[in-house]
C-alpha atoms as a PDB file:
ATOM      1  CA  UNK A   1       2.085 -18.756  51.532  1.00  0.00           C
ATOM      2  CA  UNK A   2       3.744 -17.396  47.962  1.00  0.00           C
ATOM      3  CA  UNK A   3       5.838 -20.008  45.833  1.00  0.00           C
ATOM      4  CA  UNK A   4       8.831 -19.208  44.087  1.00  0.00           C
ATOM      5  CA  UNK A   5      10.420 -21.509  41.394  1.00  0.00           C
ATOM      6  CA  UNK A   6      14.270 -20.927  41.113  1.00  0.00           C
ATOM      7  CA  UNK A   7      15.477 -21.997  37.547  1.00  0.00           C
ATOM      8  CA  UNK A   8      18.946 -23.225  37.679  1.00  0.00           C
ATOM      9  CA  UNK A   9      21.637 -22.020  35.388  1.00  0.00           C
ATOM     10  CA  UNK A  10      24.791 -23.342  34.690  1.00  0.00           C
ATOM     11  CA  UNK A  11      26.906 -25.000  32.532  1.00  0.00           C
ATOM     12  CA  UNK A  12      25.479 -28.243  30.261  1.00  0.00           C
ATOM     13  CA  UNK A  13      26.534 -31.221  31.935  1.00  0.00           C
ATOM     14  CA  UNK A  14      25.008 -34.808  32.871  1.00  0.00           C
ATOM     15  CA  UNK A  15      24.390 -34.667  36.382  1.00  0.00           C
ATOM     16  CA  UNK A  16      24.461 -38.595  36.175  1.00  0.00           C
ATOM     17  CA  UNK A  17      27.859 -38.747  35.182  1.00  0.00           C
ATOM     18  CA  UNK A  18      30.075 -39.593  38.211  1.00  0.00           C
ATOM     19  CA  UNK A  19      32.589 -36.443  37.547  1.00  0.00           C
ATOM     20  CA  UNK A  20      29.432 -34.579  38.758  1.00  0.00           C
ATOM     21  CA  UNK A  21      29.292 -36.488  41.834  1.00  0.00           C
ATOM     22  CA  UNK A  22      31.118 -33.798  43.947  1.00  0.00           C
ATOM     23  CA  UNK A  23      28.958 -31.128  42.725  1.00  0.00           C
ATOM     24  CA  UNK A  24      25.550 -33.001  43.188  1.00  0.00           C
ATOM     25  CA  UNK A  25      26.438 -33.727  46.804  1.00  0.00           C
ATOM     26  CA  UNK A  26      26.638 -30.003  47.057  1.00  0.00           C
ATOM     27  CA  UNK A  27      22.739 -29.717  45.564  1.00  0.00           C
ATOM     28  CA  UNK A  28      21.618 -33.075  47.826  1.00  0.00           C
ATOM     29  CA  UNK A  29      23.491 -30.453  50.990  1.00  0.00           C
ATOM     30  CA  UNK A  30      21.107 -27.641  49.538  1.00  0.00           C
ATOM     31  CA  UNK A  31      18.291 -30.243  49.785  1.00  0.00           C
ATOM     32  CA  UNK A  32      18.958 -30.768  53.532  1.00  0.00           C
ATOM     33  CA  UNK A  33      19.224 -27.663  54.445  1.00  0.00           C
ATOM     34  CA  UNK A  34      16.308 -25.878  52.808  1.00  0.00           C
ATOM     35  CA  UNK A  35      14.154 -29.132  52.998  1.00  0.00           C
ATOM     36  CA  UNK A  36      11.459 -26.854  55.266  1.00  0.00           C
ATOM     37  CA  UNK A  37      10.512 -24.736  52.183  1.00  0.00           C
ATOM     38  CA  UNK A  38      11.187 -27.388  49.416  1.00  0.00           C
ATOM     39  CA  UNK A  39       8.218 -28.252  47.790  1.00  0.00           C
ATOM     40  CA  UNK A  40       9.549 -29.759  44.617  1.00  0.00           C
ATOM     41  CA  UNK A  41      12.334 -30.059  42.263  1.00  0.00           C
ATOM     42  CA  UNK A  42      14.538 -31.934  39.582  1.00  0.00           C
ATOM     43  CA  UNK A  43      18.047 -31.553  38.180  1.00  0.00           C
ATOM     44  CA  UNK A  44      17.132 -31.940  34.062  1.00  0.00           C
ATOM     45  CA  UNK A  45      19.429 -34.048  31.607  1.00  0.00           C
ATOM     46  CA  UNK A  46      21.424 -32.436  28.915  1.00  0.00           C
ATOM     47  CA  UNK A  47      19.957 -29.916  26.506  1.00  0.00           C
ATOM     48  CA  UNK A  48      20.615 -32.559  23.904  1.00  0.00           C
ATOM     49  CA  UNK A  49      17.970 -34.283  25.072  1.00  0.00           C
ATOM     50  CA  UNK A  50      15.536 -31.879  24.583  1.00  0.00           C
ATOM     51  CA  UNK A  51      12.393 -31.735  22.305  1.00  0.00           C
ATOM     52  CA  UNK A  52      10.944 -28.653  21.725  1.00  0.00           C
ATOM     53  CA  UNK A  53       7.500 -28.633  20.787  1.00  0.00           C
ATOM     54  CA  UNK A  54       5.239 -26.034  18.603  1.00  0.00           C
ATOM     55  CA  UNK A  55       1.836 -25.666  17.113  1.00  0.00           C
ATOM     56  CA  UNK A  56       1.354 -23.825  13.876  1.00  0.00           C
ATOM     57  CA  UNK A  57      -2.264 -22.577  13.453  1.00  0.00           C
ATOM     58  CA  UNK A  58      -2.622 -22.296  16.809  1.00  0.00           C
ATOM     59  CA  UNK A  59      -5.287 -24.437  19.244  1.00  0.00           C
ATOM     60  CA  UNK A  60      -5.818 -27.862  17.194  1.00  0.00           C
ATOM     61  CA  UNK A  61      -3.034 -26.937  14.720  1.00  0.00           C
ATOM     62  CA  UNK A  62      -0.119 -29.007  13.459  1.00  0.00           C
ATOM     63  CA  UNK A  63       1.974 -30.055  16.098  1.00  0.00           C
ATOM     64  CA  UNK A  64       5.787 -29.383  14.651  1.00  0.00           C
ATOM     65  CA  UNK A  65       8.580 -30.981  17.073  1.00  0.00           C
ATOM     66  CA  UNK A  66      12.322 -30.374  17.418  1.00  0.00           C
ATOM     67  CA  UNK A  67      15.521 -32.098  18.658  1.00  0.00           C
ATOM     68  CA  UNK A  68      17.758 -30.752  20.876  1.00  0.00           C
ATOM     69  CA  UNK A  69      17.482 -26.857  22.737  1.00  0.00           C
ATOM     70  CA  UNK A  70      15.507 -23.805  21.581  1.00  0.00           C
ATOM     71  CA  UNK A  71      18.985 -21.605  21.203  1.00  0.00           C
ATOM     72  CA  UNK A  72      22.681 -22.136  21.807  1.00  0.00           C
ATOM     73  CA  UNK A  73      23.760 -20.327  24.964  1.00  0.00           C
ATOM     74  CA  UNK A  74      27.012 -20.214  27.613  1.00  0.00           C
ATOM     75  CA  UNK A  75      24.930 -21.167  30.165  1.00  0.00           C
ATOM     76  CA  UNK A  76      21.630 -24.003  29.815  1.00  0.00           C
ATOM     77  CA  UNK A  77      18.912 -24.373  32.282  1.00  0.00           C
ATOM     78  CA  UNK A  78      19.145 -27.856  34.263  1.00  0.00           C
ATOM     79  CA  UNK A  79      17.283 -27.749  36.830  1.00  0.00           C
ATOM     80  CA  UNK A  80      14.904 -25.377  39.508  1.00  0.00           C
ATOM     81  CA  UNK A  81      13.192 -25.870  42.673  1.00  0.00           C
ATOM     82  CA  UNK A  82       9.744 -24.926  43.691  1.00  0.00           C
ATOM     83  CA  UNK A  83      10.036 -22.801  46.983  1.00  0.00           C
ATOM     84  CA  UNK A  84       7.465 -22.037  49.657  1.00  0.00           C
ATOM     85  CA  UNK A  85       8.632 -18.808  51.404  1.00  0.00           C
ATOM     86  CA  UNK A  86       6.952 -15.718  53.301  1.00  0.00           C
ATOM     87  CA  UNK A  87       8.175 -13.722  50.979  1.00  0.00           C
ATOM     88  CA  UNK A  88      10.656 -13.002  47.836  1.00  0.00           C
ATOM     89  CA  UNK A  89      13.688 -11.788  50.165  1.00  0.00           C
ATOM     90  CA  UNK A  90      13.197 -14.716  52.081  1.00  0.00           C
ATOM     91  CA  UNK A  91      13.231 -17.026  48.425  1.00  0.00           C
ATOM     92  CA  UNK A  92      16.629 -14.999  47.341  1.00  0.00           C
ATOM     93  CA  UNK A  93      18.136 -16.209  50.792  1.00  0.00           C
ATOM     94  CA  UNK A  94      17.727 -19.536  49.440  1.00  0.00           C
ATOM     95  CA  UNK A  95      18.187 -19.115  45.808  1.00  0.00           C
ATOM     96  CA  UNK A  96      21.844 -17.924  46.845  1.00  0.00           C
ATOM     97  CA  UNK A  97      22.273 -21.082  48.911  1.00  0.00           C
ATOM     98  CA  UNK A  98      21.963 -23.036  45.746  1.00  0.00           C
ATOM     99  CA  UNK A  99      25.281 -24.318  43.930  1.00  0.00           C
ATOM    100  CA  UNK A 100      24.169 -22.548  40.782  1.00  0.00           C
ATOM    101  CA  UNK A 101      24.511 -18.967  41.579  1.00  0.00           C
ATOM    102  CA  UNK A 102      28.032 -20.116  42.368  1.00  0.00           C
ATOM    103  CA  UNK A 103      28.839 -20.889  39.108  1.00  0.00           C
ATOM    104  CA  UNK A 104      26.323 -19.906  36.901  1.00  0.00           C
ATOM    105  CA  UNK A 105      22.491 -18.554  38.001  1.00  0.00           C
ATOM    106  CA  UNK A 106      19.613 -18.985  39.614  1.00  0.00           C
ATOM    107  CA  UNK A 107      16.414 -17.139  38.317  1.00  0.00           C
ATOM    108  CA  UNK A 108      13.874 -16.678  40.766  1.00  0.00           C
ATOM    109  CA  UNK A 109      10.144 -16.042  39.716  1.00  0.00           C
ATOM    110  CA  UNK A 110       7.092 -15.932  41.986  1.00  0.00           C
ATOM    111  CA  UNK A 111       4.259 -18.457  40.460  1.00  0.00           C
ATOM    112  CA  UNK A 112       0.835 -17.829  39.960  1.00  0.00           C
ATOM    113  CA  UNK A 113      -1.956 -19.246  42.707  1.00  0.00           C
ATOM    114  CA  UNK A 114      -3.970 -21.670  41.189  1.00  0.00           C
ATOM    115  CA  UNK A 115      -6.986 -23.432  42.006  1.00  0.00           C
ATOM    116  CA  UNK A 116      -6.174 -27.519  42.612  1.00  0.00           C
END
């Protein structure tokens, strides 16, 4: 059966913080109901707790590291959810389910097979 992830977008908040408590009960209602083609998932802190990570040279190069995100934007990502469905219709169906395309976005992208 195809996977999906769907890459949350909204805005950059802690979902920690209790003033996000409303909202996450909203994602842990998501979880419930779409717990039959769940396969994975995690809400991600801040942006400012980022590192980004690069390699000059290439393979074996110098490994360069950053604080913080990769660019400023309205909207961050913080969080996705891997998805088993039949097919990508049937992933959208959930991805709209999700609290993020409320207020923000949900990108969905089929992932590649691999071998495990």
């Amino acid at each position: 059966m195809p996977s999906y992830v769907a890459l949350t977008y909204t805005r950059d908040v802690d979902w920690t913080a209790p003033e996000q408590a409303a909202e996450m009960a909203e994602y842990q209602e998501f979880g419930r109901d779409a717990e039959a083609v769940i396969r994975g998932g995690a809400a991600l802190y801040p942006t400012q707790t980022a590192t980004t990570v690069r390699v000059t040279g290439g393979k074996g190069g110098d490994i360069v590291i950053g604080d913080g995100p990769y660019a400023e934007t309205k909207e961050a990502l913080t969080g996705f959810y891997l998805l088993e469905c039949d097919s990508l219709d049937e992933a959208i169906r959930h991805a709209a389910a999700i609290p993020a395309a409320w207020n923000g976005v949900v990108e969905v992208r089929p992932t590649v097979p691999t071998l495990m």
